[in-house]
PDB file of N, CA and C in Angstrom:
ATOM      1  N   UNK A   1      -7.648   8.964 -24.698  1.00  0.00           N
ATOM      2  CA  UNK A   1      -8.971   9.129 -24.163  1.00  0.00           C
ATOM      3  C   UNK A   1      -9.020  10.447 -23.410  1.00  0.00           C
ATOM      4  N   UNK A   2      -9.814  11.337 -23.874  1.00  0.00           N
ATOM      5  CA  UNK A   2     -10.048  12.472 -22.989  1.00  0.00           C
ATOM      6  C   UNK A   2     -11.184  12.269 -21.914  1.00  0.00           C
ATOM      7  N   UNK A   3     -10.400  12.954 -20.774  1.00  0.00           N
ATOM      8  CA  UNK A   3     -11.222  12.891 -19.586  1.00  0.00           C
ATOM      9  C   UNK A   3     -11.278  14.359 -19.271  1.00  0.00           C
ATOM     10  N   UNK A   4     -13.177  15.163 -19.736  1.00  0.00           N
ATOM     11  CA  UNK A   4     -13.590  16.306 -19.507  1.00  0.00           C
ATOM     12  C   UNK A   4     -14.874  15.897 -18.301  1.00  0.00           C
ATOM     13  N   UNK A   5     -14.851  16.607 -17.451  1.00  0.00           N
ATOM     14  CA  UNK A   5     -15.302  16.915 -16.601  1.00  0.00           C
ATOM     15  C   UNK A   5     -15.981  15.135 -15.806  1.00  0.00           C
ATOM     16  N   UNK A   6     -14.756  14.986 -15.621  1.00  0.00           N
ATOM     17  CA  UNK A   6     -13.920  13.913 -14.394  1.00  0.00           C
ATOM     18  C   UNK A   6     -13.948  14.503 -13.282  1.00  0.00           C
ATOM     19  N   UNK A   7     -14.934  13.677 -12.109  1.00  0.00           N
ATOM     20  CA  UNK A   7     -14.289  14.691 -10.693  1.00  0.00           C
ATOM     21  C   UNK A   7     -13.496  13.877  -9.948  1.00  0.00           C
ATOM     22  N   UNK A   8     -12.977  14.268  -8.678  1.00  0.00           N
ATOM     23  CA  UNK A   8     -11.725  13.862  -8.049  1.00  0.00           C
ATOM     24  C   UNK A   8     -11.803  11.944  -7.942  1.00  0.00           C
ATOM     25  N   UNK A   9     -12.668  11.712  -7.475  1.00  0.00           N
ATOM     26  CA  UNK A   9     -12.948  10.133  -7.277  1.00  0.00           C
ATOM     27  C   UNK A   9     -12.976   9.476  -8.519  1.00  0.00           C
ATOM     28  N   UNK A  10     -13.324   9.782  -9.585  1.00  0.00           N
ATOM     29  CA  UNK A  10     -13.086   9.265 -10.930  1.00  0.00           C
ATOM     30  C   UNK A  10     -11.592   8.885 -11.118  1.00  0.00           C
ATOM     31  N   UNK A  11     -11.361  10.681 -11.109  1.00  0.00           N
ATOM     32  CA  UNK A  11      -9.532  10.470 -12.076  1.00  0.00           C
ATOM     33  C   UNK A  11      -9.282   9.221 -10.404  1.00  0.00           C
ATOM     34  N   UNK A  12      -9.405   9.277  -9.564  1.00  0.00           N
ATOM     35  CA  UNK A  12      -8.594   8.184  -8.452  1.00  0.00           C
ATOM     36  C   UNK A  12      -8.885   7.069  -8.731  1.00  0.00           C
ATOM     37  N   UNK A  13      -9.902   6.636  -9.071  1.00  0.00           N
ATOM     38  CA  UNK A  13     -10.093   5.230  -9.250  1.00  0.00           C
ATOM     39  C   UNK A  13      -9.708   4.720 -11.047  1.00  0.00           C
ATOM     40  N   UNK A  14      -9.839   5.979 -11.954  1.00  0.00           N
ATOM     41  CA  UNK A  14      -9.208   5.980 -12.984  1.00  0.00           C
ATOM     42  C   UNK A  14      -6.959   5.556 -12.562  1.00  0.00           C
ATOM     43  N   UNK A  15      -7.004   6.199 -11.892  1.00  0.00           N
ATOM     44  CA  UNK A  15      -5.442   5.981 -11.509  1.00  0.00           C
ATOM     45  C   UNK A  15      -4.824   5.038 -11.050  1.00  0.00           C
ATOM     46  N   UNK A  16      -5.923   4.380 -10.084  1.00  0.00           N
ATOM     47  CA  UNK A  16      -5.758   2.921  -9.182  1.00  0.00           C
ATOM     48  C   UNK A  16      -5.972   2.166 -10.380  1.00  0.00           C
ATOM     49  N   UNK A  17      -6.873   1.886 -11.469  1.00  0.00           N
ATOM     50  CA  UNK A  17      -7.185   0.679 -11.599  1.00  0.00           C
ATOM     51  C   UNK A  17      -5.445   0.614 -12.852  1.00  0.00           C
ATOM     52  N   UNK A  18      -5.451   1.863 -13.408  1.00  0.00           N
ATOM     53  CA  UNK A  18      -4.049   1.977 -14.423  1.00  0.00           C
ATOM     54  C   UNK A  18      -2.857   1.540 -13.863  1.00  0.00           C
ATOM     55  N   UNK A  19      -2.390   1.632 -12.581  1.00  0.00           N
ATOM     56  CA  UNK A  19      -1.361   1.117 -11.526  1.00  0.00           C
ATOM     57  C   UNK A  19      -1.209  -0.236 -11.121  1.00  0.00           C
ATOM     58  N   UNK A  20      -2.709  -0.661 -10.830  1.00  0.00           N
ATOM     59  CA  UNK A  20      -2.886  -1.693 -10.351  1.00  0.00           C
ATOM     60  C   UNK A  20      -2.296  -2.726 -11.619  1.00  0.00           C
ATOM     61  N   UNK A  21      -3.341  -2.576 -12.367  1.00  0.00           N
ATOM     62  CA  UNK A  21      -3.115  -3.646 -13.844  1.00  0.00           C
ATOM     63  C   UNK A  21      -1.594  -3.511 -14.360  1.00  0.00           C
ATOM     64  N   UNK A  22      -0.721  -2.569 -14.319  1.00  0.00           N
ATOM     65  CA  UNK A  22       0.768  -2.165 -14.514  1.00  0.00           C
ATOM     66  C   UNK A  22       1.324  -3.240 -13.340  1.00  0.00           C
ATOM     67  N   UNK A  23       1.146  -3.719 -12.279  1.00  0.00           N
ATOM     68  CA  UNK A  23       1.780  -4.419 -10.861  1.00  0.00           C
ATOM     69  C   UNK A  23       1.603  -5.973 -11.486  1.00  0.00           C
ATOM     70  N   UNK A  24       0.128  -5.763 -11.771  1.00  0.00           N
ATOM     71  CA  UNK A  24      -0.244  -7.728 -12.137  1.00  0.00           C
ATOM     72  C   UNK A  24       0.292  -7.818 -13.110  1.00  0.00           C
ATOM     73  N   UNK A  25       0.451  -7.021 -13.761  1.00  0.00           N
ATOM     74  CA  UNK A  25       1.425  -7.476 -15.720  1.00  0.00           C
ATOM     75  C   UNK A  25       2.779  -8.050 -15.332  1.00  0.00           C
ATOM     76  N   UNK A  26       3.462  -7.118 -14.698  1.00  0.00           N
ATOM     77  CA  UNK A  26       4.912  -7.103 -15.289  1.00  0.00           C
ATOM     78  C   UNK A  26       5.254  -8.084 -13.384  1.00  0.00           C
ATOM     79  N   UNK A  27       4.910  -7.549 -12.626  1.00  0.00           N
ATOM     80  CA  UNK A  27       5.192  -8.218 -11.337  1.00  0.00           C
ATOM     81  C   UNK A  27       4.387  -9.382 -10.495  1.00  0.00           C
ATOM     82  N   UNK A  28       3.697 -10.503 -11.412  1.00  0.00           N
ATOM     83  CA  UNK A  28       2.842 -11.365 -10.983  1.00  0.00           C
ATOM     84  C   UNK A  28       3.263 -12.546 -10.000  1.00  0.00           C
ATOM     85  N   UNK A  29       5.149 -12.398  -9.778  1.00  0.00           N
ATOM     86  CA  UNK A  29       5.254 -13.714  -9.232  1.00  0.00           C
ATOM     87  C   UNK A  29       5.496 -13.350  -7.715  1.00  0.00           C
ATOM     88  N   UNK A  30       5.819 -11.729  -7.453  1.00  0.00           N
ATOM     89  CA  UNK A  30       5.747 -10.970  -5.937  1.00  0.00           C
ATOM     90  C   UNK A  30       4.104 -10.576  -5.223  1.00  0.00           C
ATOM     91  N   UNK A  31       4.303 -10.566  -4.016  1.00  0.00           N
ATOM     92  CA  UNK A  31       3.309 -10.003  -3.461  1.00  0.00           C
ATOM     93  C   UNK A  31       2.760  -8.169  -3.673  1.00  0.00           C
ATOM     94  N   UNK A  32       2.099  -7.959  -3.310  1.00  0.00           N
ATOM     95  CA  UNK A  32       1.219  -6.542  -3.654  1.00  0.00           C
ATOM     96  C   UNK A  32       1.252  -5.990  -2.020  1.00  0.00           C
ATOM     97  N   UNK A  33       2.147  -5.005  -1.793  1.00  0.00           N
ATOM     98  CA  UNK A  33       1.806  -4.413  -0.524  1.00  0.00           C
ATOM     99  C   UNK A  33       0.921  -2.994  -1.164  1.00  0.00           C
ATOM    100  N   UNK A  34       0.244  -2.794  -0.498  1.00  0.00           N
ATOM    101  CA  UNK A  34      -1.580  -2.602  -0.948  1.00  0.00           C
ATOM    102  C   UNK A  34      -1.313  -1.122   0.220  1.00  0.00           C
ATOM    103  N   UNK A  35      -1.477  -0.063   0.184  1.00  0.00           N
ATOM    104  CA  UNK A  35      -2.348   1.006   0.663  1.00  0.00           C
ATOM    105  C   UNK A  35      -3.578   1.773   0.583  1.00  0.00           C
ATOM    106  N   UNK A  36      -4.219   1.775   1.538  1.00  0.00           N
ATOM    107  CA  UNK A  36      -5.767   2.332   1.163  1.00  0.00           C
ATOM    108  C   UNK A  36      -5.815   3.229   2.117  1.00  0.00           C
ATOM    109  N   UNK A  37      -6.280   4.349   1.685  1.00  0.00           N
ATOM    110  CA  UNK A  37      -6.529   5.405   3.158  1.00  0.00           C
ATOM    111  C   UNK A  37      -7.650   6.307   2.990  1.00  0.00           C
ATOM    112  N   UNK A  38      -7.793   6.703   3.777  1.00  0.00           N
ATOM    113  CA  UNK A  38      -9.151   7.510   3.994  1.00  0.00           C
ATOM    114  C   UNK A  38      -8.799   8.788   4.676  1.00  0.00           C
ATOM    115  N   UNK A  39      -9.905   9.199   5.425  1.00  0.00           N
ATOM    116  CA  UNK A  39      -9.870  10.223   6.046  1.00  0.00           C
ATOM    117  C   UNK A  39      -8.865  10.192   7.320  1.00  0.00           C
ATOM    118  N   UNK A  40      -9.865   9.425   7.920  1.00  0.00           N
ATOM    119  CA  UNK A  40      -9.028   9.088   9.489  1.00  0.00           C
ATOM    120  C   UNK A  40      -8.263   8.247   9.210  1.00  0.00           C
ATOM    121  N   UNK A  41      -8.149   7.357   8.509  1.00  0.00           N
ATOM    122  CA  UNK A  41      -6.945   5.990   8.827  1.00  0.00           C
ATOM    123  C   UNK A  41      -6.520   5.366   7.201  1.00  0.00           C
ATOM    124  N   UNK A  42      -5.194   4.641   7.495  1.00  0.00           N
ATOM    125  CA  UNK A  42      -4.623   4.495   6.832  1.00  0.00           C
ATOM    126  C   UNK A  42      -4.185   2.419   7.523  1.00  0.00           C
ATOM    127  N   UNK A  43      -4.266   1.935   6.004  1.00  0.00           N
ATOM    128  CA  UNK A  43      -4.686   0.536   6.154  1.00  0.00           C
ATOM    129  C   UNK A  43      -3.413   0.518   4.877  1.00  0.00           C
ATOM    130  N   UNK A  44      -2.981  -0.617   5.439  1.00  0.00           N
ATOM    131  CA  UNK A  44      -1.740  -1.547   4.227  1.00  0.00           C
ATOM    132  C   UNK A  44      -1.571  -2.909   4.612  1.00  0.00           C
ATOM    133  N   UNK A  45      -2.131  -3.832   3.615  1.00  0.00           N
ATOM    134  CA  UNK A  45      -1.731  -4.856   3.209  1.00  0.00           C
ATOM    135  C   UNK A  45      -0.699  -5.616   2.405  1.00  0.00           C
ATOM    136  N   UNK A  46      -0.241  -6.932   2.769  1.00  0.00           N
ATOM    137  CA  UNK A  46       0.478  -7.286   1.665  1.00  0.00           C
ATOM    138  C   UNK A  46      -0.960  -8.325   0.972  1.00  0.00           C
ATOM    139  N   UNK A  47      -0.800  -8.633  -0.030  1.00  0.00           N
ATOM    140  CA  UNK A  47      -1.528  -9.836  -0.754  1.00  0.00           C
ATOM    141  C   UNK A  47      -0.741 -10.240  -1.797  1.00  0.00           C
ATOM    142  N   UNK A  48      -1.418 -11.800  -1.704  1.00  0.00           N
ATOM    143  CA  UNK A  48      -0.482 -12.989  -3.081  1.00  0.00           C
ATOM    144  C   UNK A  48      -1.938 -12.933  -3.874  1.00  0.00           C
ATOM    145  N   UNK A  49      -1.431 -12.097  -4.901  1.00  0.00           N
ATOM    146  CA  UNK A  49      -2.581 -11.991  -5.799  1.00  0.00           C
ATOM    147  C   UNK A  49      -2.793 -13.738  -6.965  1.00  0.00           C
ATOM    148  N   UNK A  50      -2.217 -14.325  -6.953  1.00  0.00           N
ATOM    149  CA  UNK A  50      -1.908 -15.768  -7.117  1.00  0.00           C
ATOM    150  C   UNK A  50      -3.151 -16.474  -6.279  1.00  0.00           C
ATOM    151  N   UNK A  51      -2.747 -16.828  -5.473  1.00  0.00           N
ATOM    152  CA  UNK A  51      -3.970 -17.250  -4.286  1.00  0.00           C
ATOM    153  C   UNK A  51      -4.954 -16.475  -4.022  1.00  0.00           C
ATOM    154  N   UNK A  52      -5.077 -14.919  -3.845  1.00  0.00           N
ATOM    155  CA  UNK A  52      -6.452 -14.161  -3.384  1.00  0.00           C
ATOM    156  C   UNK A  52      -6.541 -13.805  -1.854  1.00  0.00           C
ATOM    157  N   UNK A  53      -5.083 -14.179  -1.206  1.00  0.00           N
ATOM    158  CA  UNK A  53      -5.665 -13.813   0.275  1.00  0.00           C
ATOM    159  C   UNK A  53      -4.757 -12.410   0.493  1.00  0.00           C
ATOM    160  N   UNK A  54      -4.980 -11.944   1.732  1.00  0.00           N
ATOM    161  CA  UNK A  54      -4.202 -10.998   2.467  1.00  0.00           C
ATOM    162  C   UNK A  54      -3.463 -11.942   3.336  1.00  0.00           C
ATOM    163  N   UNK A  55      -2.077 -11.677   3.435  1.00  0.00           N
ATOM    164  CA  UNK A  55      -1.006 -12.780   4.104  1.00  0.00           C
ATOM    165  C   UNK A  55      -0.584 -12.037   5.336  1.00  0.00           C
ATOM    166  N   UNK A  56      -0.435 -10.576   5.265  1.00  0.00           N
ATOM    167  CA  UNK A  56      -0.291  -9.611   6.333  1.00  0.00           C
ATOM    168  C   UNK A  56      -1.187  -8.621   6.311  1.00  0.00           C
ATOM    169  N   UNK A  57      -1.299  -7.770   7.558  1.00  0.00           N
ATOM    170  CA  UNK A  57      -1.798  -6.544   7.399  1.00  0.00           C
ATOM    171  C   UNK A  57      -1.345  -5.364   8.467  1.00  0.00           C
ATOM    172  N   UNK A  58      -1.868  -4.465   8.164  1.00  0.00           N
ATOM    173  CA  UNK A  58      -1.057  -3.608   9.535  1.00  0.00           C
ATOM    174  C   UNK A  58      -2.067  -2.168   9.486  1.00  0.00           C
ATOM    175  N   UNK A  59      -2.827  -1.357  10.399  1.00  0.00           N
ATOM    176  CA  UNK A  59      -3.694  -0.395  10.268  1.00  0.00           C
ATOM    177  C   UNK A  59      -3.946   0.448  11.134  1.00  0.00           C
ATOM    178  N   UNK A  60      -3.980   1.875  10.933  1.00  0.00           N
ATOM    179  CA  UNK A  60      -4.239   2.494  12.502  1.00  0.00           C
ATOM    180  C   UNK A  60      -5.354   2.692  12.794  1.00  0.00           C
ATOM    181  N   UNK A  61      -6.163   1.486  12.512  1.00  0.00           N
ATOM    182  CA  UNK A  61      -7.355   1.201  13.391  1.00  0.00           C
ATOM    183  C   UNK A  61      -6.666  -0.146  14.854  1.00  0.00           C
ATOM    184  N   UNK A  62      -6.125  -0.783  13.938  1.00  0.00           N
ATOM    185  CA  UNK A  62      -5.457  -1.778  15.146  1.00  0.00           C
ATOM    186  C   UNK A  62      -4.132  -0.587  16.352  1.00  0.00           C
ATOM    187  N   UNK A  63      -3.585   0.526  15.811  1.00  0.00           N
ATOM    188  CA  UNK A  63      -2.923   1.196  16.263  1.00  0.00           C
ATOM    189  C   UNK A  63      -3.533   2.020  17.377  1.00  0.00           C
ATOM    190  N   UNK A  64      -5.387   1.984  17.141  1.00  0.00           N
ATOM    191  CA  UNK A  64      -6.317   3.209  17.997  1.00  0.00           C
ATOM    192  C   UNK A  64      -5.886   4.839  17.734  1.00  0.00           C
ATOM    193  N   UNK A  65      -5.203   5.249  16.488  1.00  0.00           N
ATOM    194  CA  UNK A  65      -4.939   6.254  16.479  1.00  0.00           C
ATOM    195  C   UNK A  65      -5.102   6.488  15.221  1.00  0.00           C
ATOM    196  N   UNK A  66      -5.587   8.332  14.652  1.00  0.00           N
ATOM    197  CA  UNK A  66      -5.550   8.742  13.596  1.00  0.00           C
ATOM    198  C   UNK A  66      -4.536   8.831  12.800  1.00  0.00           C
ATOM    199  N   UNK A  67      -4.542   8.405  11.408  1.00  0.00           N
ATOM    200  CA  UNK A  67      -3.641   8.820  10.369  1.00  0.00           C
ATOM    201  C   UNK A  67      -2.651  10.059  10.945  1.00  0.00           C
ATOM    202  N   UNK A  68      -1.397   9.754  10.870  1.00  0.00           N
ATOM    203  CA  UNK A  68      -0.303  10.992  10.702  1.00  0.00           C
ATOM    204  C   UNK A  68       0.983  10.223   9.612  1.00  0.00           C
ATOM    205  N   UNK A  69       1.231  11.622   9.824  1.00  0.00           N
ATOM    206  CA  UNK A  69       3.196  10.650   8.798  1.00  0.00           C
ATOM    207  C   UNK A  69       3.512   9.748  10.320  1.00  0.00           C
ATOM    208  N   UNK A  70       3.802  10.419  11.694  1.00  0.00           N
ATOM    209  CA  UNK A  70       4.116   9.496  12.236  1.00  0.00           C
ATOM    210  C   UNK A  70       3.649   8.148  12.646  1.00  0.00           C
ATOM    211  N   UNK A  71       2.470   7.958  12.388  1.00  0.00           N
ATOM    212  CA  UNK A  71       1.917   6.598  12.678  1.00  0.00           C
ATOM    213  C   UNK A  71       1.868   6.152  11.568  1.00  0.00           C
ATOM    214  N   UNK A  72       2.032   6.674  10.090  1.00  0.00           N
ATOM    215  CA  UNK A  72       2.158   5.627   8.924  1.00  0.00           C
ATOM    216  C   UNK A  72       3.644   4.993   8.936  1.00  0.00           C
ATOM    217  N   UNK A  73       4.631   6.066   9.527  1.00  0.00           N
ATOM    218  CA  UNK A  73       5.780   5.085   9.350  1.00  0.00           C
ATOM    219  C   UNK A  73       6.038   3.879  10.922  1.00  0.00           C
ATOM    220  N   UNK A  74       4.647   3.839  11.843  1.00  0.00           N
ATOM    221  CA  UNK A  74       4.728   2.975  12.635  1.00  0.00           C
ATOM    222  C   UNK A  74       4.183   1.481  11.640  1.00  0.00           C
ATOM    223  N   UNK A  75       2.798   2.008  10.936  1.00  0.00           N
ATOM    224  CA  UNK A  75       2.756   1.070  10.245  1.00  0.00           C
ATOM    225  C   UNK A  75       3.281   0.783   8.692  1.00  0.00           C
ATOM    226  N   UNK A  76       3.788   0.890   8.979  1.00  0.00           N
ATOM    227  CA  UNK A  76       5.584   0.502   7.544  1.00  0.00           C
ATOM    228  C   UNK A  76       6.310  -0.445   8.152  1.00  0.00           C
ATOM    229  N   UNK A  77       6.610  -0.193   9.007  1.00  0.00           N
ATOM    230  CA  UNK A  77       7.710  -0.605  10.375  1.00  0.00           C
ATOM    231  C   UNK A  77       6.911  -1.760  10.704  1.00  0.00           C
ATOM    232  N   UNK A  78       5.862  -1.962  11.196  1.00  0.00           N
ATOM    233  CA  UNK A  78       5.117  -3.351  11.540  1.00  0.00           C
ATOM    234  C   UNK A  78       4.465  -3.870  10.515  1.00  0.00           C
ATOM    235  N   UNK A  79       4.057  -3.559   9.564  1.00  0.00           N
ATOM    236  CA  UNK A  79       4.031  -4.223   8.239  1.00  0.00           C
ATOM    237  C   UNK A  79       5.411  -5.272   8.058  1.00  0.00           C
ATOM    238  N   UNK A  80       6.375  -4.073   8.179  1.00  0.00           N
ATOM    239  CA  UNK A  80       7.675  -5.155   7.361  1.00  0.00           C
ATOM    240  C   UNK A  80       8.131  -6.253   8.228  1.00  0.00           C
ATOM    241  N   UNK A  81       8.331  -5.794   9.908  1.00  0.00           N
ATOM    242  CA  UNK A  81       8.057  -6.488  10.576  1.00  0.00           C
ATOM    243  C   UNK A  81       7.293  -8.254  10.435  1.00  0.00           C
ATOM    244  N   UNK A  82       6.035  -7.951  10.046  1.00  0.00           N
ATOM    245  CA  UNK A  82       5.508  -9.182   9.944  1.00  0.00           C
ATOM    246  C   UNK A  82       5.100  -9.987   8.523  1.00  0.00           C
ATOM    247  N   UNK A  83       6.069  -9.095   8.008  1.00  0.00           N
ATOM    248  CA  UNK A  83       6.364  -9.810   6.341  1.00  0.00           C
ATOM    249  C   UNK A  83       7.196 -10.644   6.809  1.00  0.00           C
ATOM    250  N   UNK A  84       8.591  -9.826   7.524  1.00  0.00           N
ATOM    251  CA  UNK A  84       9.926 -10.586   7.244  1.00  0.00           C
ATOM    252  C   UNK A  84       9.597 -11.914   8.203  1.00  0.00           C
ATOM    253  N   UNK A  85       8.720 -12.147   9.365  1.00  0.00           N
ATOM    254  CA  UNK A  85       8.261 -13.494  10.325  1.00  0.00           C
ATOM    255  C   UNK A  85       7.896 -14.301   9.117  1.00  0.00           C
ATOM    256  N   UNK A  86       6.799 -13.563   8.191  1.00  0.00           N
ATOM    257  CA  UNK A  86       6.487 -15.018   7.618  1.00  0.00           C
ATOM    258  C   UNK A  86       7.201 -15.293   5.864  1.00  0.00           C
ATOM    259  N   UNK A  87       8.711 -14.606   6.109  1.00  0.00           N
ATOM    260  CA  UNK A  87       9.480 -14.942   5.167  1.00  0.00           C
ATOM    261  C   UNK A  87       8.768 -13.964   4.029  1.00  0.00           C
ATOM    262  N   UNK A  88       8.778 -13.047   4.209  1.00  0.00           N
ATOM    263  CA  UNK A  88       8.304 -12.398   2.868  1.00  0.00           C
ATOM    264  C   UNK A  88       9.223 -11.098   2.364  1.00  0.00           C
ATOM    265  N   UNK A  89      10.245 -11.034   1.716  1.00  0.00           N
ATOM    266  CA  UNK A  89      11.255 -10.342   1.439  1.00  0.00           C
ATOM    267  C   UNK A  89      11.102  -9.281   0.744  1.00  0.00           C
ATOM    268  N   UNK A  90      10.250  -9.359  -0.595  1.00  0.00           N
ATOM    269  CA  UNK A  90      10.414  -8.540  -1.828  1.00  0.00           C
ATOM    270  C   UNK A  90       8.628  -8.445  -1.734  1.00  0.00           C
ATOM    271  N   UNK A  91       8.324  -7.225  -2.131  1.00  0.00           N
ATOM    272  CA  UNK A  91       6.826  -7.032  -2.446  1.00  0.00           C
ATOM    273  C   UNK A  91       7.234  -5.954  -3.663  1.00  0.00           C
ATOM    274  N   UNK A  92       5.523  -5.831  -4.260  1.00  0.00           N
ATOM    275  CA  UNK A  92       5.271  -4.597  -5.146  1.00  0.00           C
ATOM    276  C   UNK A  92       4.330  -3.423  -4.831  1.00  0.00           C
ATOM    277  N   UNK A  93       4.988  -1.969  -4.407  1.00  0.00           N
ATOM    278  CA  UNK A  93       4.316  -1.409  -4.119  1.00  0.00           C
ATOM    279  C   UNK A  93       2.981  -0.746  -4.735  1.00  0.00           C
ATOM    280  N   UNK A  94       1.638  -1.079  -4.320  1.00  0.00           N
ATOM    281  CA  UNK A  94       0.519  -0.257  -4.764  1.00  0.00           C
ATOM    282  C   UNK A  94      -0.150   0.962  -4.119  1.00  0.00           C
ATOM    283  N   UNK A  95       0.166   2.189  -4.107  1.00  0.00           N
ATOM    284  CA  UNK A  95      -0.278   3.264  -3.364  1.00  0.00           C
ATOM    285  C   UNK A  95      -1.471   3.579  -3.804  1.00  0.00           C
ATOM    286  N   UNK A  96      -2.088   2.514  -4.688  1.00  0.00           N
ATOM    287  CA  UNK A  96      -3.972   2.525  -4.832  1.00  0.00           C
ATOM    288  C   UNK A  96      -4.259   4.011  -5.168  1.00  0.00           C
ATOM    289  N   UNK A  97      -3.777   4.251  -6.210  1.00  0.00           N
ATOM    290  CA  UNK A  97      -4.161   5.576  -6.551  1.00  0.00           C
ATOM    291  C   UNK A  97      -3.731   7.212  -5.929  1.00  0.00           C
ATOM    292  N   UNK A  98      -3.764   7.162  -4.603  1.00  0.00           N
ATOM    293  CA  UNK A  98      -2.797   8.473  -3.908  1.00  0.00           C
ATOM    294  C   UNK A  98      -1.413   8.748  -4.430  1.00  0.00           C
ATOM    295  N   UNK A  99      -1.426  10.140  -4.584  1.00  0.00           N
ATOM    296  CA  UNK A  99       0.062  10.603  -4.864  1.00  0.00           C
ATOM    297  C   UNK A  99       0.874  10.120  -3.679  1.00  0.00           C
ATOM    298  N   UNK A 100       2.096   9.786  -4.229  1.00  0.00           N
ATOM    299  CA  UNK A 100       3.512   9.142  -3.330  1.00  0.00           C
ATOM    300  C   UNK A 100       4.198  10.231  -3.080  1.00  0.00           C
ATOM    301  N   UNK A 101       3.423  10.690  -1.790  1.00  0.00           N
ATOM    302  CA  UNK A 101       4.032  12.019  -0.615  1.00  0.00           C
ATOM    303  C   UNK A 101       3.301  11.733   0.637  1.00  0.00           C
ATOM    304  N   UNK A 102       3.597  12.371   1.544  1.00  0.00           N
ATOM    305  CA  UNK A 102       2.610  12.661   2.897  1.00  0.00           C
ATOM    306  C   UNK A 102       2.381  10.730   4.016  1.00  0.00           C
ATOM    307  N   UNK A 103       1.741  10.346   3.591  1.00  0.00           N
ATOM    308  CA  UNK A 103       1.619   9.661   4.586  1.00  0.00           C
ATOM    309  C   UNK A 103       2.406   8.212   3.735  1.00  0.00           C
ATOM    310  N   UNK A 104       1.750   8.316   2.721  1.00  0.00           N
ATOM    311  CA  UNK A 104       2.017   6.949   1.433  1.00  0.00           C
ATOM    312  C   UNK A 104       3.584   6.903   1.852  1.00  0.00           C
ATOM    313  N   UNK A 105       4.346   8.136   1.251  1.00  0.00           N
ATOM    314  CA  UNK A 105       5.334   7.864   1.327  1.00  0.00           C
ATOM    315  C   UNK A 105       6.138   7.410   2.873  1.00  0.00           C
ATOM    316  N   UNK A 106       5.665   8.271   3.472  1.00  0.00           N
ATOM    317  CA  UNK A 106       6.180   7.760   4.719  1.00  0.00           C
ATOM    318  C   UNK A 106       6.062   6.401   5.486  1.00  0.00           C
ATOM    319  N   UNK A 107       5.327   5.721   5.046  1.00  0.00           N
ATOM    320  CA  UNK A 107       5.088   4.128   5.083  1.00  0.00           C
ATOM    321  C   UNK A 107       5.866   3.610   4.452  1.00  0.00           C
ATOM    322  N   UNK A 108       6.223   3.759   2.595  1.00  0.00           N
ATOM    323  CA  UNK A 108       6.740   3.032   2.225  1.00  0.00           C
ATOM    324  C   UNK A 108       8.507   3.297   2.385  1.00  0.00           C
ATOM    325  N   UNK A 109       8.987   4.365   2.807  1.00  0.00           N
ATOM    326  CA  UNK A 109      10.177   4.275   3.869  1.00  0.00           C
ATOM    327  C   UNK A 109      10.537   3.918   4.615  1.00  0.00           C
ATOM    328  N   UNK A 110       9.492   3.394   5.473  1.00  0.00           N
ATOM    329  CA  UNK A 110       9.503   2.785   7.045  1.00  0.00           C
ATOM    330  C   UNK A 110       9.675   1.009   6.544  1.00  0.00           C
ATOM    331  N   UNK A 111       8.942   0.941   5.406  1.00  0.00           N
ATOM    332  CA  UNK A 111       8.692  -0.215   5.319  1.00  0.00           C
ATOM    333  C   UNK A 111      10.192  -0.747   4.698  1.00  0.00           C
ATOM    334  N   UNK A 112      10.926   0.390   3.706  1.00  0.00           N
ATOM    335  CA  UNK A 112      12.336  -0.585   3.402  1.00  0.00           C
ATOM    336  C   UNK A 112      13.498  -0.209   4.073  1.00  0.00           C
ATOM    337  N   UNK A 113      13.346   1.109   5.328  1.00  0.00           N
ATOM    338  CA  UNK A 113      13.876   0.791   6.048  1.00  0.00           C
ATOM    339  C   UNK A 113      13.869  -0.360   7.235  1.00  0.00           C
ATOM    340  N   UNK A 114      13.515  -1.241   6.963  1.00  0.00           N
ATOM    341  CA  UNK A 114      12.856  -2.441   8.323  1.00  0.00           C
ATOM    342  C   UNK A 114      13.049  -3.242   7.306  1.00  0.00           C
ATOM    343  N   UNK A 115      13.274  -3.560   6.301  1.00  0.00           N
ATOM    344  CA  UNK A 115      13.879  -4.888   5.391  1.00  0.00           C
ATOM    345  C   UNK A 115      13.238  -5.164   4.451  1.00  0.00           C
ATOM    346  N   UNK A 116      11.825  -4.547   4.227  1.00  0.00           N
ATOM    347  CA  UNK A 116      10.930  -4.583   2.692  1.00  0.00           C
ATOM    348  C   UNK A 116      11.489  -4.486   1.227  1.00  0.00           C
ATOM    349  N   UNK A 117      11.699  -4.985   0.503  1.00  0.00           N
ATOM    350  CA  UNK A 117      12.533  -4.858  -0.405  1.00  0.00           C
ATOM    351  C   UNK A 117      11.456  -4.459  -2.094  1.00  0.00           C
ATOM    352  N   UNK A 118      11.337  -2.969  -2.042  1.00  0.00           N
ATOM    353  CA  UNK A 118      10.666  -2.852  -3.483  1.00  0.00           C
ATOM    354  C   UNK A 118      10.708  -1.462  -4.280  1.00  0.00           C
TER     355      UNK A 118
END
């Protein structure tokens, strides 16, 4: 399929939905730790796509502070944190479309350094 004159929010949500559907195929019986970010802030969930809920969450809106690498790997760190309380070991990472650098990545380091396993 050619994609001519695609602008930035397209190819992204073109990218998320190709990632996403790749996670539910092959990894349906783990949870989905979920990143979404924006301008100012940066939000990660886990969800049991099985059931439909969010089981954890962690955001630097609850943090009161803007997106940086250093506050994404605070919330990595308290993400995994409150996976591992409610027994949640192994997830599948979804970086929802963003390239895996800059803040993405720095979360999902924080997160398997602190016991996240994915």
């Amino acid at each position: 399929m050619k994609h001519i004159n695609i602008d930035r929010k397209d190819k992204r949500t073109l990218r998320h939905k190709r990632i996403t559907n790749n996670l539910k195929r092959f990894e349906n019986d783990k949870a989905r730790l979920v990143v979404s970010k924006s301008n100012n802030h940066l939000i990660a969930q886990i969800i049991d796509d099985q059931v439909g809920k969010t089981l954890v969450s962690s955001s630097s809106k609850q943090l009161k502070k803007h997106a940086t690498i250093e506050v994404a790997k605070q919330i990595g760190a308290d993400i995994a944190k409150k996976a591992l309380a409610k027994k949640i070991t192994a997830v599948v990472f979804d970086r929802g479309g963003s390239p895996y650098h800059g803040q993405i990545k720095a979360l999902a380091d924080s997160a398997r350094e602190n016991g996240l396993k994915f």
